[in-house]
N, C-alpha and C. Protein backbone atom coordinates (compact mmCIF):
# COMPACT_ATOMS: atom_id res chain seq x y z
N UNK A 1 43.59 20.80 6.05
CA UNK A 1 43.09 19.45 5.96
C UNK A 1 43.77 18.59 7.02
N UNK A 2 43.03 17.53 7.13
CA UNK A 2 43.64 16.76 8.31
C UNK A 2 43.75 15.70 7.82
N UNK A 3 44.94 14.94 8.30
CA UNK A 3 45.30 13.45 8.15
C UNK A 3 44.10 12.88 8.52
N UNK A 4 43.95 11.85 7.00
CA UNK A 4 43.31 10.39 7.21
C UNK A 4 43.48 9.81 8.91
N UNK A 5 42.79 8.89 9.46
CA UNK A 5 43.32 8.44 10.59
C UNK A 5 43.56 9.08 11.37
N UNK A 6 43.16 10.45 11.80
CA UNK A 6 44.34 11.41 12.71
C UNK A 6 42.62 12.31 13.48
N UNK A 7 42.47 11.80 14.68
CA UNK A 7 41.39 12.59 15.12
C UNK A 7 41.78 13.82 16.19
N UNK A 8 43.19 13.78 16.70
CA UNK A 8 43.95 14.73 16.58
C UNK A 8 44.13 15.90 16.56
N UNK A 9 43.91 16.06 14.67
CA UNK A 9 44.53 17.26 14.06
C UNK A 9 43.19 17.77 14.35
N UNK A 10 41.73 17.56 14.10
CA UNK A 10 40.57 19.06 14.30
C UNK A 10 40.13 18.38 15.54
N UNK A 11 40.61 18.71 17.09
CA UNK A 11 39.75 17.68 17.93
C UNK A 11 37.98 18.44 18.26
N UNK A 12 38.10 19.79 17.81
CA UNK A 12 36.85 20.46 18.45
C UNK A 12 35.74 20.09 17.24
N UNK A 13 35.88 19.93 15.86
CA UNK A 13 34.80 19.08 14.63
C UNK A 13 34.94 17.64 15.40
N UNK A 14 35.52 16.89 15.33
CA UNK A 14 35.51 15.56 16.44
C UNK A 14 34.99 14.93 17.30
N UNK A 15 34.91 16.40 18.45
CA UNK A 15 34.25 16.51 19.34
C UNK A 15 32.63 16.42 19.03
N UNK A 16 32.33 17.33 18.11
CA UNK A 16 31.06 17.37 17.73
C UNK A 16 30.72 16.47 17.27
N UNK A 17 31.60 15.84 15.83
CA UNK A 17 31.06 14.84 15.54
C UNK A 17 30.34 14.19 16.28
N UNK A 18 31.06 13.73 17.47
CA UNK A 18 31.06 12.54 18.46
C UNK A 18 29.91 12.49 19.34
N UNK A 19 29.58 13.91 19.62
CA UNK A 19 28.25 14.63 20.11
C UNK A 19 27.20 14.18 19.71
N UNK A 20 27.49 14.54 18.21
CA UNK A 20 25.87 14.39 16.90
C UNK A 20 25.90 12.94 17.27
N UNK A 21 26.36 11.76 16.93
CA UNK A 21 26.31 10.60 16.85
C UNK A 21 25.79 9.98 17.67
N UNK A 22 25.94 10.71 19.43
CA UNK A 22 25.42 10.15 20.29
C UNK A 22 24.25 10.60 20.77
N UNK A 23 23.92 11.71 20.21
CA UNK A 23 22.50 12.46 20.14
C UNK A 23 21.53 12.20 19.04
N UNK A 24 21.96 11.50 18.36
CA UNK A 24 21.37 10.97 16.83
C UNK A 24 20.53 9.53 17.33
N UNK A 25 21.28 8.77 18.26
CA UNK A 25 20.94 7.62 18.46
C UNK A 25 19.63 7.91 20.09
N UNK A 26 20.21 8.35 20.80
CA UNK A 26 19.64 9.07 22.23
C UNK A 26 18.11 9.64 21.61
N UNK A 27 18.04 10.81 20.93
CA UNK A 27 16.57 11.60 20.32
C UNK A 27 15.77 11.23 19.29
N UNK A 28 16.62 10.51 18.64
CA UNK A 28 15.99 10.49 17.18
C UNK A 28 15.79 8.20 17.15
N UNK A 29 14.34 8.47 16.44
CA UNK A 29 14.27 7.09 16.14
C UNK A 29 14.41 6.88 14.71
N UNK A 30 15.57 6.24 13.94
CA UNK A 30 15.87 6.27 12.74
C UNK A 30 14.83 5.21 12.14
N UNK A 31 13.62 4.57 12.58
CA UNK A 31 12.82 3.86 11.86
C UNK A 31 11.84 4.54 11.60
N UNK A 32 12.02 5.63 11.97
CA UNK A 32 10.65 6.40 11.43
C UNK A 32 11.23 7.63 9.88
N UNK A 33 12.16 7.32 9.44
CA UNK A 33 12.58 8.06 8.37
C UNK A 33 12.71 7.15 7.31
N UNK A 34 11.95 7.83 6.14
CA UNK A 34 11.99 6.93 5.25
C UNK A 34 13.53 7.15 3.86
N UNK A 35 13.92 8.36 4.44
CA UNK A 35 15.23 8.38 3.98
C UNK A 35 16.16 8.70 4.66
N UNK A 36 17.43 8.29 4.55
CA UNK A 36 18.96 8.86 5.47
C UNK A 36 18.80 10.56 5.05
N UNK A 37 18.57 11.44 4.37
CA UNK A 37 18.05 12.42 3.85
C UNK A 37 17.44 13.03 4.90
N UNK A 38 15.99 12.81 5.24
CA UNK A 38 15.00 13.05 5.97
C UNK A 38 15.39 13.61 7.45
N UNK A 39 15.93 12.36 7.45
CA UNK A 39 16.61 11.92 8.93
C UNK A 39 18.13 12.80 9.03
N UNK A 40 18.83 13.00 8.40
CA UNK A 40 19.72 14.51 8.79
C UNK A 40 19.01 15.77 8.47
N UNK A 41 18.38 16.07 7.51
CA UNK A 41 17.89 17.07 8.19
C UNK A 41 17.34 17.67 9.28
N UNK A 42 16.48 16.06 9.75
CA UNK A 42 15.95 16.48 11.36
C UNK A 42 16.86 16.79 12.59
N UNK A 43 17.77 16.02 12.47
CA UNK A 43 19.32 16.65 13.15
C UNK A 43 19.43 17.64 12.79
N UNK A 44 20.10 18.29 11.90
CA UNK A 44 20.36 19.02 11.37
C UNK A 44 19.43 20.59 12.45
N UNK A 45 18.51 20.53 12.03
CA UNK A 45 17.12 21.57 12.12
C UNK A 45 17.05 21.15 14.10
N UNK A 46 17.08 20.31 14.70
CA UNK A 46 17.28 20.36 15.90
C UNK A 46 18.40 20.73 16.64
N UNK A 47 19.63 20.45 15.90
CA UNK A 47 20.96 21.21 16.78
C UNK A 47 20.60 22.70 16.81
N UNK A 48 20.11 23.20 15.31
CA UNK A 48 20.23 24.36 14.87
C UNK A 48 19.22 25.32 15.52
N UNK A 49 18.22 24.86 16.02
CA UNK A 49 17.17 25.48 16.96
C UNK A 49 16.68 25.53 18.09
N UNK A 50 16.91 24.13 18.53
CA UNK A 50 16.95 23.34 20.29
C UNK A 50 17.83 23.17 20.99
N UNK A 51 19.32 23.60 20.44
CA UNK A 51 20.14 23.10 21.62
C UNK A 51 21.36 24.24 21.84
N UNK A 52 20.96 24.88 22.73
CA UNK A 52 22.16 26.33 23.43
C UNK A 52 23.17 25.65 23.28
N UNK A 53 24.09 26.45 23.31
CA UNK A 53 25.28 26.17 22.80
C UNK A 53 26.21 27.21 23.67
N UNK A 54 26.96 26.74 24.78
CA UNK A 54 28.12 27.45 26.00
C UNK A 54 28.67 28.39 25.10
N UNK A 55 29.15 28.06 23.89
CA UNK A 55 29.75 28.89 23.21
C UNK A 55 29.13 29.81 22.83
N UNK A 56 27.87 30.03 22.64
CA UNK A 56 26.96 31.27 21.96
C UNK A 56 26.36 32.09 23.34
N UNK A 57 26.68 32.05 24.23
CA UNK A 57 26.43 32.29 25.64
C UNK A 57 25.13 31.48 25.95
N UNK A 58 24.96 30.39 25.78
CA UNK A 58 23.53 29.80 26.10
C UNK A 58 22.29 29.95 24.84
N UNK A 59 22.59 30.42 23.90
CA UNK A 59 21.92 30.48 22.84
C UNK A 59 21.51 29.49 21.90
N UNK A 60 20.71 29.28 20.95
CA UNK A 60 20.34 28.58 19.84
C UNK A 60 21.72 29.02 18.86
N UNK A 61 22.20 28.42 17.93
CA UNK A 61 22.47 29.18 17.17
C UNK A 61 21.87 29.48 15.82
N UNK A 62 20.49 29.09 15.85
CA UNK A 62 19.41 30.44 14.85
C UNK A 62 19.22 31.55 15.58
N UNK A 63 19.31 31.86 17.64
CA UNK A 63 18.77 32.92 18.00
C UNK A 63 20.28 33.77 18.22
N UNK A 64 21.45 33.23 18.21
CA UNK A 64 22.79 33.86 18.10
C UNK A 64 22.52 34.52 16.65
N UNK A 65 22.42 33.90 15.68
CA UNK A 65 22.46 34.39 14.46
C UNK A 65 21.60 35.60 14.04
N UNK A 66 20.32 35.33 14.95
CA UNK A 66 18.90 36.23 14.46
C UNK A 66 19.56 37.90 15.27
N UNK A 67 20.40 37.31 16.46
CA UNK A 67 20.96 38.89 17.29
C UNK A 67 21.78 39.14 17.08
N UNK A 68 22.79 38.77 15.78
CA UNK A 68 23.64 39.34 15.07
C UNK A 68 23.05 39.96 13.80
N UNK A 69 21.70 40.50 13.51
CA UNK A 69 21.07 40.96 12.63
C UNK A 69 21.19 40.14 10.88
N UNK A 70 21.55 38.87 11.10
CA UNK A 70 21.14 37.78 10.08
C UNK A 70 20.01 37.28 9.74
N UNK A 71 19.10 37.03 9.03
CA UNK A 71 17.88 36.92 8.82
C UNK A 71 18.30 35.24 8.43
């Protein structure tokens, strides 16, 4: 666990955070969701399918996952 106040202690969740937040506002128009609900899942379902990831060698990570024989 990480200290309250302390962005610090996990900087690579942080990082992301900081990512989502600014990609949340950039792609997504939050007046078209009629719930906060709605509207993370659509994040959610777009990191998870549209956006390669350096770390997965350029991959989705549903298509990292699908070539590690995960369904």
């Amino acid at each position: 666990m990480s200290r309250a106040g302390t962005p610090t202690d996990n900087p690579v969740i942080e990082s992301k955070n900081g990512w989502l937040k600014k990609e949340m506002y950039i792609d997504f128009d939050i007046n078209n969701y009629s719930t906060v609900q709605e509207f993370i899942d659509d994040v959610v379902y777009d990191n998870n399918n549209y956006r390669p990831s350096y770390a997965l060698n350029y991959k989705t990570p549903i298509e990292y996952r699908t070539q590690l024989g995960f369904n």
